[in-house]
Protein backbone atom coordinates (compact mmCIF):
# COMPACT_ATOMS: atom_id res chain seq x y z
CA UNK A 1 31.21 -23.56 18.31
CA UNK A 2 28.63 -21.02 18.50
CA UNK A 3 25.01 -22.46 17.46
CA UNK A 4 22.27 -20.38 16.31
CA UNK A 5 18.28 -21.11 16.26
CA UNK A 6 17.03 -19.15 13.40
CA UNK A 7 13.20 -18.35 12.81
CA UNK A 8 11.02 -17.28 10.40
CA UNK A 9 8.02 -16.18 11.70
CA UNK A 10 4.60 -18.42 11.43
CA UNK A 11 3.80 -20.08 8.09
CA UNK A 12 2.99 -18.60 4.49
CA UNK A 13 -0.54 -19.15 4.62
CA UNK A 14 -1.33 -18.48 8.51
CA UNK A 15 -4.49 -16.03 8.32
CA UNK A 16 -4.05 -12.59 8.95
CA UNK A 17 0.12 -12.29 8.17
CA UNK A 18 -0.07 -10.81 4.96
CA UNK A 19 0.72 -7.28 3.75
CA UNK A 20 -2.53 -4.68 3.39
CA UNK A 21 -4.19 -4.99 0.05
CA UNK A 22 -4.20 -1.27 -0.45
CA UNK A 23 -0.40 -0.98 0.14
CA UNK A 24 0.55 -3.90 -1.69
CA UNK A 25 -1.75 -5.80 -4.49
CA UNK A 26 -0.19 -8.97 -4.22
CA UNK A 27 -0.49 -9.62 -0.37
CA UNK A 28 2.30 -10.33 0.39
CA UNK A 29 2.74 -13.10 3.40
CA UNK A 30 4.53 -12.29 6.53
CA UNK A 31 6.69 -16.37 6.13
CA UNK A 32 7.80 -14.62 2.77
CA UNK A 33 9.53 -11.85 3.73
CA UNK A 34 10.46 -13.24 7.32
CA UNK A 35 12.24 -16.30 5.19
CA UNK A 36 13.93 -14.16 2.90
CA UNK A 37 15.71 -12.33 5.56
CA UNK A 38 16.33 -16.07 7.09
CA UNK A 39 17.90 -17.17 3.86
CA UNK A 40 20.12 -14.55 3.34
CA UNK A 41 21.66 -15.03 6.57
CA UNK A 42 22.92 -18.40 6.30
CA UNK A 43 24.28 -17.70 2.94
CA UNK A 44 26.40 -15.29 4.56
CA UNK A 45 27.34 -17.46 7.35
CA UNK A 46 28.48 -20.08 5.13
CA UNK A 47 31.36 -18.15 4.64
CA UNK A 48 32.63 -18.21 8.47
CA UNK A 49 33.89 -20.80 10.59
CA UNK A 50 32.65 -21.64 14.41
CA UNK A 51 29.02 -21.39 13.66
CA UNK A 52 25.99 -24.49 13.55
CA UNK A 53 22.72 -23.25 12.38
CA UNK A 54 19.22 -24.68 12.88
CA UNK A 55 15.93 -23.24 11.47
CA UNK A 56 13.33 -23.62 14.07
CA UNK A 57 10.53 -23.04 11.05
CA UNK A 58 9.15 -25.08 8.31
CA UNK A 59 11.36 -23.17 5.49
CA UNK A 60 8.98 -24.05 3.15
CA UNK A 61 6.48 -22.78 4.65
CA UNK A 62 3.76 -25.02 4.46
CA UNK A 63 3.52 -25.59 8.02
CA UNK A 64 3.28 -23.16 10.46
CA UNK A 65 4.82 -24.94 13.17
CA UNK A 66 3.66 -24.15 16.88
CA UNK A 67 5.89 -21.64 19.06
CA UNK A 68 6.17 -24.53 21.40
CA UNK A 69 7.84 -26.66 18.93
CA UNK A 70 10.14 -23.74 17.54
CA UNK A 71 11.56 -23.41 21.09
CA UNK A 72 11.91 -26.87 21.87
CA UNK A 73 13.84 -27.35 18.45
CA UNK A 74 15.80 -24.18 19.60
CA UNK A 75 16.37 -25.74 23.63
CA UNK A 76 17.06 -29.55 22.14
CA UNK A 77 19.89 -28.24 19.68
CA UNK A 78 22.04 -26.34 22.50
CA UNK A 79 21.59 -22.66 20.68
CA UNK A 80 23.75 -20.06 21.73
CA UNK A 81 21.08 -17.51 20.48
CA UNK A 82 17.41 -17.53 19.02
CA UNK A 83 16.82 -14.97 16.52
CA UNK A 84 13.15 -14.81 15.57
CA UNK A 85 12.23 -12.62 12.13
CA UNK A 86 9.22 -11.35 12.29
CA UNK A 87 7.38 -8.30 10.29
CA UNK A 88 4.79 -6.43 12.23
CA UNK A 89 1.26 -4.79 12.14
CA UNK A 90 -1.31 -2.21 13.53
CA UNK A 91 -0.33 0.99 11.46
CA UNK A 92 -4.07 0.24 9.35
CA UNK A 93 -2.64 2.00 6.56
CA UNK A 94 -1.43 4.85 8.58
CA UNK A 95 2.50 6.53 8.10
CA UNK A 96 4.07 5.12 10.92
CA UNK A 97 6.07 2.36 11.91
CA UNK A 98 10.06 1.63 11.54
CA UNK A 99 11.95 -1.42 13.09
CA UNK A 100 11.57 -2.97 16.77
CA UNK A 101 13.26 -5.53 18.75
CA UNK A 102 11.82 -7.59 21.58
CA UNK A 103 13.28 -9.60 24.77
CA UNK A 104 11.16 -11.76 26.92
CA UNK A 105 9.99 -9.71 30.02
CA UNK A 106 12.42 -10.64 32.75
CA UNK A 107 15.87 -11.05 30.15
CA UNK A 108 20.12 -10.80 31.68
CA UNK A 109 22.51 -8.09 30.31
CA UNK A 110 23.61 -10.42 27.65
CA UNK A 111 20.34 -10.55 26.10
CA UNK A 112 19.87 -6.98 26.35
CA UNK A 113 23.17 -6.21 24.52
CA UNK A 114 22.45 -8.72 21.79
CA UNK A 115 18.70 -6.83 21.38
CA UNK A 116 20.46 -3.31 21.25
CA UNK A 117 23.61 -4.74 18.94
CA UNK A 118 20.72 -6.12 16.30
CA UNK A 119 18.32 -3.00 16.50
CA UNK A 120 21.23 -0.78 15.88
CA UNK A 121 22.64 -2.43 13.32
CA UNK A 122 19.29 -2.92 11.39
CA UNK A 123 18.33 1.09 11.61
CA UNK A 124 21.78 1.99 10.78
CA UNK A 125 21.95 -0.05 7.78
CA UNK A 126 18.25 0.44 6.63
CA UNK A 127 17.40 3.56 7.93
CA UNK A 128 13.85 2.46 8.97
CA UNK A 129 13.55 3.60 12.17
CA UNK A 130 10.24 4.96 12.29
CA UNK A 131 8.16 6.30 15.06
CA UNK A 132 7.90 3.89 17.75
CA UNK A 133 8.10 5.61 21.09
CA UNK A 134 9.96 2.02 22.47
CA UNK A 135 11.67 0.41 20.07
CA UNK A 136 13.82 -1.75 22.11
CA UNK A 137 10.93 -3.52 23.88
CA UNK A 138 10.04 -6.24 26.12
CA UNK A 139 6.66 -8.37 26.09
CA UNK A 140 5.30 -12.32 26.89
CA UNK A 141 6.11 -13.51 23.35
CA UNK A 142 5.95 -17.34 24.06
CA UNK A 143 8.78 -17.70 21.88
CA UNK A 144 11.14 -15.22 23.83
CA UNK A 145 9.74 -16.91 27.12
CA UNK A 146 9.92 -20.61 26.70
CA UNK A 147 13.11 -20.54 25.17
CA UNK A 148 16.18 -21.26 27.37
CA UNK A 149 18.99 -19.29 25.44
CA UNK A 150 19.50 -15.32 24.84
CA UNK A 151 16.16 -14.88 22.32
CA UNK A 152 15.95 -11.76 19.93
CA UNK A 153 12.09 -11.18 17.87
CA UNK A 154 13.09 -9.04 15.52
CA UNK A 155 9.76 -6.94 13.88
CA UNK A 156 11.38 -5.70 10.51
CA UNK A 157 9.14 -3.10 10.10
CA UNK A 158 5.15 -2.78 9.53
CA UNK A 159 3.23 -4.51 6.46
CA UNK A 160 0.77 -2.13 6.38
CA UNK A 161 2.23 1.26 7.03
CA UNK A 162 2.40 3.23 3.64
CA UNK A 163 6.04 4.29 4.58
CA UNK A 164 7.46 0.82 5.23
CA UNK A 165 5.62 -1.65 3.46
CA UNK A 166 7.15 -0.34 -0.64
CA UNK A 167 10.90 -0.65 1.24
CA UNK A 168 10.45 -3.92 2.96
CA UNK A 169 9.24 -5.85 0.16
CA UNK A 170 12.02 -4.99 -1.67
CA UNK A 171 15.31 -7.04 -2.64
CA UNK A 172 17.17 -3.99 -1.09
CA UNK A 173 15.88 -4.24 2.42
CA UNK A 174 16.10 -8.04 3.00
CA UNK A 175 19.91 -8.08 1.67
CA UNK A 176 20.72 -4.68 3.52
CA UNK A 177 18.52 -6.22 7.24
CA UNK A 178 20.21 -9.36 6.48
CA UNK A 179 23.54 -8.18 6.65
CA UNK A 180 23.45 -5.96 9.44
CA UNK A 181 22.17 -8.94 11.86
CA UNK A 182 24.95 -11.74 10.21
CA UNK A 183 27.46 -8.54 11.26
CA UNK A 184 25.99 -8.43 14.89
CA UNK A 185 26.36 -12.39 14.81
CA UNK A 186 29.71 -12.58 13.60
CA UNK A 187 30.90 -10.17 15.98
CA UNK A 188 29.60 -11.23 18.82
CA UNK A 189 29.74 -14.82 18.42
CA UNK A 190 33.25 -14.71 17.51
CA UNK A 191 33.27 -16.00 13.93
CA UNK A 192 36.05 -16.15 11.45
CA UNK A 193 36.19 -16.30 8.10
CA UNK A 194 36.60 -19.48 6.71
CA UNK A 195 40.23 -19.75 5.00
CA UNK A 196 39.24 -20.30 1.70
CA UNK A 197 37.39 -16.82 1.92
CA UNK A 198 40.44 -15.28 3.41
CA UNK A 199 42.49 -16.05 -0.30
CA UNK A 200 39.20 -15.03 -2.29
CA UNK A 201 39.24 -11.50 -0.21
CA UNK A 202 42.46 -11.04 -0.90
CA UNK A 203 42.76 -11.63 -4.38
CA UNK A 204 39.67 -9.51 -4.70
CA UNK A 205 41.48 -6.82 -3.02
CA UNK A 206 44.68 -6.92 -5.11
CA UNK A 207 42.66 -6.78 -8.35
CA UNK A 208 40.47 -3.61 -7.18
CA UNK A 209 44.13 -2.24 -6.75
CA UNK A 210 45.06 -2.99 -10.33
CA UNK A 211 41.92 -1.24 -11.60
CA UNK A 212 42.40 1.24 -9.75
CA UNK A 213 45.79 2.10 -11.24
CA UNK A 214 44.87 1.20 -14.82
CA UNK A 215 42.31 3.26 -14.37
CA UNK A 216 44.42 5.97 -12.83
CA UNK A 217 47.07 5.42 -15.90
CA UNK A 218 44.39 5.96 -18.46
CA UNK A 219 43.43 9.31 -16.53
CA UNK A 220 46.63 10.21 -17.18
CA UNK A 221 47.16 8.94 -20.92
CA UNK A 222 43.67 10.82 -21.83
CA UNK A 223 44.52 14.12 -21.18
C-alpha cells in the first residue's frame, strides 16, 4: 500500500498569500488554488488501487494549521511521500517566474528523483517553465525538514508575475498540474487501476472505434 501526505499550502485567509491586486482583481488566495490542485488529485486517484491518502491541511481552509502539525499528521500516518502545493511570490508584478520544486537541504537519491519526476512532468504538461535560474531547488522549508518521508514543495508558479498569474488561476492549469503529478504518483508508487476502471476503459475504447468507422463510412457515403 503506498500512502501519500497531501498538502495544501497555509490557510485561505493567512495574510500576505493572495494573488497581486493589479494582476488579478479578485485576490485570489494562495489555499485556493493550492486546494484545487489538491482536489483534483485525489479524484484521480480514486480510480487506482494500492494507494491511502491523507491531507495534512485544513481542506476547508479555515485553519491554517502549523507546519509542525502538517508533518506530524504526515510522520503519524506512515506516508510513503509528502507532496506539499504551494504557489509562489517575489516577481512584484514583474514577467518572470515559471514552476519550481524544492527538497529539504540534505535529501537521498529517492527524493531527488521524485523532485525531478514531478518538476518534469508539471513543465511538460503546462509549459510554465519560466525563468528561474534553479528550478529544482533545495532550502530549510520546515515542512521538507521535519518530515520523516521523501517530501516534495511544489511552487506552481508565481501569483504575481503578469505571465503566470492569468494561466494559473485558470481551470486549465489546475486540471493539466494535477494530472501530471497523479502520473508521477502512479508511476512511481506502483498503482493500478482499479478493475472496475479497467471495463469502463475498455468499453470507452471500443466505442471510439465504432465512431471512428461510422464516421469513416459516412466519409465514404458523402462523396
Amino acid at each position: 500500500m503506498f500512502k501519500l501526505a497531501l498538502n495544501a499550502g497555509h490557510g485561505i485567509n493567512t495574510a500576505g498569500k493572495r494573488c497581486l491586486k493589479s494582476i488579478d482583481k479578485n485576490e485570489t488566495r494562495e489555499w485556493v488554488l493550492n486546494s484545487r490542485i489538491c482536489s483534483k488529485i485525489e479524484q484521480k486517484l480514486k480510480k487506482y488501487d494500492g494507494i491511502e491518502i491523507i491531507r495534512t491541511d485544513d481542506t476547508t481552509g479555515k485553519v491554517d494549521k502549523t507546519i509542525a502539525t502538517r508533518a506530524k499528521t504526515a510522520n503519524s500516518f506512515g506516508a510513503d511521500l509528502y507532496l506539499s502545493i504551494h504557489h509562489n511570490a517575489g516577481i512584484k508584478g514583474g514577467s518572470g517566474g515559471g514552476i519550481m520544486a524544492y527538497t529539504y537541504l540534505f535529501v537521498d537519491k529517492v527524493t531527488v528523483d521524485w523532485q525531478k519526476a514531478f518538476y518534469d512532468a508539471a513543465v511538460t504538461y503546462t509549459g510554465l517553465k519560466g525563468n528561474r535560474v534553479t528550478p529544482l531547488s533545495k532550502a530549510d522549508f520546515g515542512e521538507c525538514r521535519m518530515t520523516t518521508m521523501p517530501a516534495i514543495l511544489m511552487e506552481c508558479g508565481f501569483m504575481d508575475s503578469t505571465n503566470d498569474t492569468p494561466i494559473i488561476l485558470t481551470e486549465d492549469f489546475a486540471e493539466k498540474i494535477s494530472t501530471a503529478f497523479t502520473e508521477v504518483i502512479i508511476k512511481k508508487g506502483g498503482l493500478k487501476l482499479k478493475a472496475t476502471e479497467q471495463i469502463v476503459a475498455t468499453d470507452d475504447s471500443k466505442i471510439s472505434i465504432i465512431i471512428k468507422i461510422l464516421n469513416k463510412i459516412l466519409s465514404i457515403l458523402s462523396k
